[in-house]
Protein backbone atom coordinates (compact mmCIF):
# COMPACT_ATOMS: atom_id res chain seq x y z
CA UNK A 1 -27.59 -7.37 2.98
CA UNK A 2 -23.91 -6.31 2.30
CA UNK A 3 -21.48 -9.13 1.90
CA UNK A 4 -17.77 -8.27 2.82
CA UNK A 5 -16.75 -8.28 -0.72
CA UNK A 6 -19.27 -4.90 -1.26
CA UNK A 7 -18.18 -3.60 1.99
CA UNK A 8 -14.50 -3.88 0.66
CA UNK A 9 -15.36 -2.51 -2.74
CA UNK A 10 -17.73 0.47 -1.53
CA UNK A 11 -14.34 1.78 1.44
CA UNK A 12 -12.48 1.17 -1.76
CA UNK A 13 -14.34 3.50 -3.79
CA UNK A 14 -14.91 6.08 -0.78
CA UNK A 15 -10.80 6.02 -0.96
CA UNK A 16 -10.59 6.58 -4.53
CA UNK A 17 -12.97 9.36 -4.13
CA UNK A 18 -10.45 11.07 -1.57
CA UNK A 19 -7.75 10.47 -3.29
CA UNK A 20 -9.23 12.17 -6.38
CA UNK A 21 -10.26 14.89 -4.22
CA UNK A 22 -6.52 15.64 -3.84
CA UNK A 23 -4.49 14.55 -6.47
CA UNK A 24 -7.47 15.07 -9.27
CA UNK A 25 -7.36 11.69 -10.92
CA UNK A 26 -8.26 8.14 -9.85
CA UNK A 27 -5.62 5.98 -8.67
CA UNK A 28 -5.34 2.33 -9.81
CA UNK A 29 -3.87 -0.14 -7.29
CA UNK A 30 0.03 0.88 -8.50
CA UNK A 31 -0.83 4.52 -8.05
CA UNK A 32 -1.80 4.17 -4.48
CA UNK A 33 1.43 1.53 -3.25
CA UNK A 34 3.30 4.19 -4.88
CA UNK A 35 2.17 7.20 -2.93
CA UNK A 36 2.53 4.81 0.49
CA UNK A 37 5.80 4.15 -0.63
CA UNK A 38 6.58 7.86 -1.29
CA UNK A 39 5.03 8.38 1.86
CA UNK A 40 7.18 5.94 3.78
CA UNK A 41 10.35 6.76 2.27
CA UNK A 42 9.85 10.82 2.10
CA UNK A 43 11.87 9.46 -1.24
CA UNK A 44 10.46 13.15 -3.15
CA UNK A 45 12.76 13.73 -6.39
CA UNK A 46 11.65 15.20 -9.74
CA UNK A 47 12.97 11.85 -11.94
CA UNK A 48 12.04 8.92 -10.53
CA UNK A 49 13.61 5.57 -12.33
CA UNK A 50 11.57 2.39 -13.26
CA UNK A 51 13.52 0.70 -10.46
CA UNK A 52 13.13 3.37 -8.07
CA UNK A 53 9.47 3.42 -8.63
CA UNK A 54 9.63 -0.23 -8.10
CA UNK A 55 11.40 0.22 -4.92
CA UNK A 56 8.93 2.76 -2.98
CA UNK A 57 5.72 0.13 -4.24
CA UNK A 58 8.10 -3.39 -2.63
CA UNK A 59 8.19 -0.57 0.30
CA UNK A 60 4.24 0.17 0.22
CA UNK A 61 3.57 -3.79 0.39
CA UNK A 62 5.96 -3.83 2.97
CA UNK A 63 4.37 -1.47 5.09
CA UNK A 64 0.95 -2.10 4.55
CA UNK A 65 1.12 -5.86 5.26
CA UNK A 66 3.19 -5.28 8.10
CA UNK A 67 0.00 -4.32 9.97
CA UNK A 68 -1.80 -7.84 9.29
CA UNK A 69 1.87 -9.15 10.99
CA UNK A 70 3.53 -10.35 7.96
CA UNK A 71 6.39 -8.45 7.25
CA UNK A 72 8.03 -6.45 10.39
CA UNK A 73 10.08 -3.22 9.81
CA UNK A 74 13.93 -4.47 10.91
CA UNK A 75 15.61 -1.07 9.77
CA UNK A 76 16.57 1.55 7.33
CA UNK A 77 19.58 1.63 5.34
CA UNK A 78 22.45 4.32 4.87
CA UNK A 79 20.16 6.01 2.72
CA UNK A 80 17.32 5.69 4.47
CA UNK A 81 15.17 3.30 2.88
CA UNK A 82 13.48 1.12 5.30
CA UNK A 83 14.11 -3.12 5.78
CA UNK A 84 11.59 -5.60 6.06
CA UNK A 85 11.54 -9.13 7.13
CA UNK A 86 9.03 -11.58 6.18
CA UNK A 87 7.65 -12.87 9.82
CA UNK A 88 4.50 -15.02 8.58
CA UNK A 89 3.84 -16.49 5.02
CA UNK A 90 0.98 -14.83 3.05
CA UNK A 91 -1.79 -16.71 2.15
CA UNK A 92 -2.02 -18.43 -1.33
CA UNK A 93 -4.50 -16.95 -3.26
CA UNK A 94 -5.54 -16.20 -6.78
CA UNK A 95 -5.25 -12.79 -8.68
CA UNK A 96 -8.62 -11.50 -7.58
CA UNK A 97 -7.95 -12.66 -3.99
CA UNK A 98 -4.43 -10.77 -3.95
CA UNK A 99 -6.01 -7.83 -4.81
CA UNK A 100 -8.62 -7.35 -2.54
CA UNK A 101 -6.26 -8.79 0.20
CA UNK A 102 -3.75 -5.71 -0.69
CA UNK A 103 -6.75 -3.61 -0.83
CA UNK A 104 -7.79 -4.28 2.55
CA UNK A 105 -4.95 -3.96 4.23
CA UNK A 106 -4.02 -0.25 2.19
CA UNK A 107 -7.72 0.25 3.65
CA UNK A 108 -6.74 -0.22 6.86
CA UNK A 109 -3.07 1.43 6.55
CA UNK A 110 -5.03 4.38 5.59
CA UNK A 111 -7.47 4.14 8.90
CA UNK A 112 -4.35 4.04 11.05
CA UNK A 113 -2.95 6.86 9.48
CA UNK A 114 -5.86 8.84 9.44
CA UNK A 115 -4.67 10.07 5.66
């Protein structure tokens, strides 16, 4: 019997396995925040700074926990680049935890996209 732990880690994989389909590598955990945020932000340039790079992943975790109703969306900027507000706290956890809490919800921010 499949705990939720395996059930997290096999979607996981099946996403990897897409997104090497398409972009022809595997994606750590950066890689994919980074293509939400890109994908939020329509933020497309050829140079991308460290900061900037930063700024379209903060976006991604944004976005993605905004769907478990813990961030909500309050605007976008001159520029374009979309607000958040923390609305709820997140849950204190340790490093393994975190990830597979980001994981799920990119899991389901993927399902509700249908990317």
């Amino acid at each position: 019997m499949m705990n939720v732990k395996d059930d997290l880690q096999k979607r996981w994989w099946d996403l990897e396995a897409k997104l090497v389909e398409r972009f022809g590598k595997k994606p750590d955990l950066e890689a994919v925040l980074f293509l939400i945020g890109l994908q939020e932000t329509n933020f497309f340039k050829d140079k991308i700074t460290k900061e900037q790079k930063q700024d379209l992943m903060h976006v991604a975790v944004c976005t993605v926990l905004s769907n478990g109703g813990y961030y909500i969306l309050e605007g976008h900027d001159a520029d374009g680049w979309p607000h958040f507000k923390q609305i709820k706290e997140i849950p204190v956890q340790n490093l393994y935890e975190q990830e597979n809490f980001l994981k799920d919800h990119i899991l389901l921010y993927f399902n509700l996209h249908q990317l």
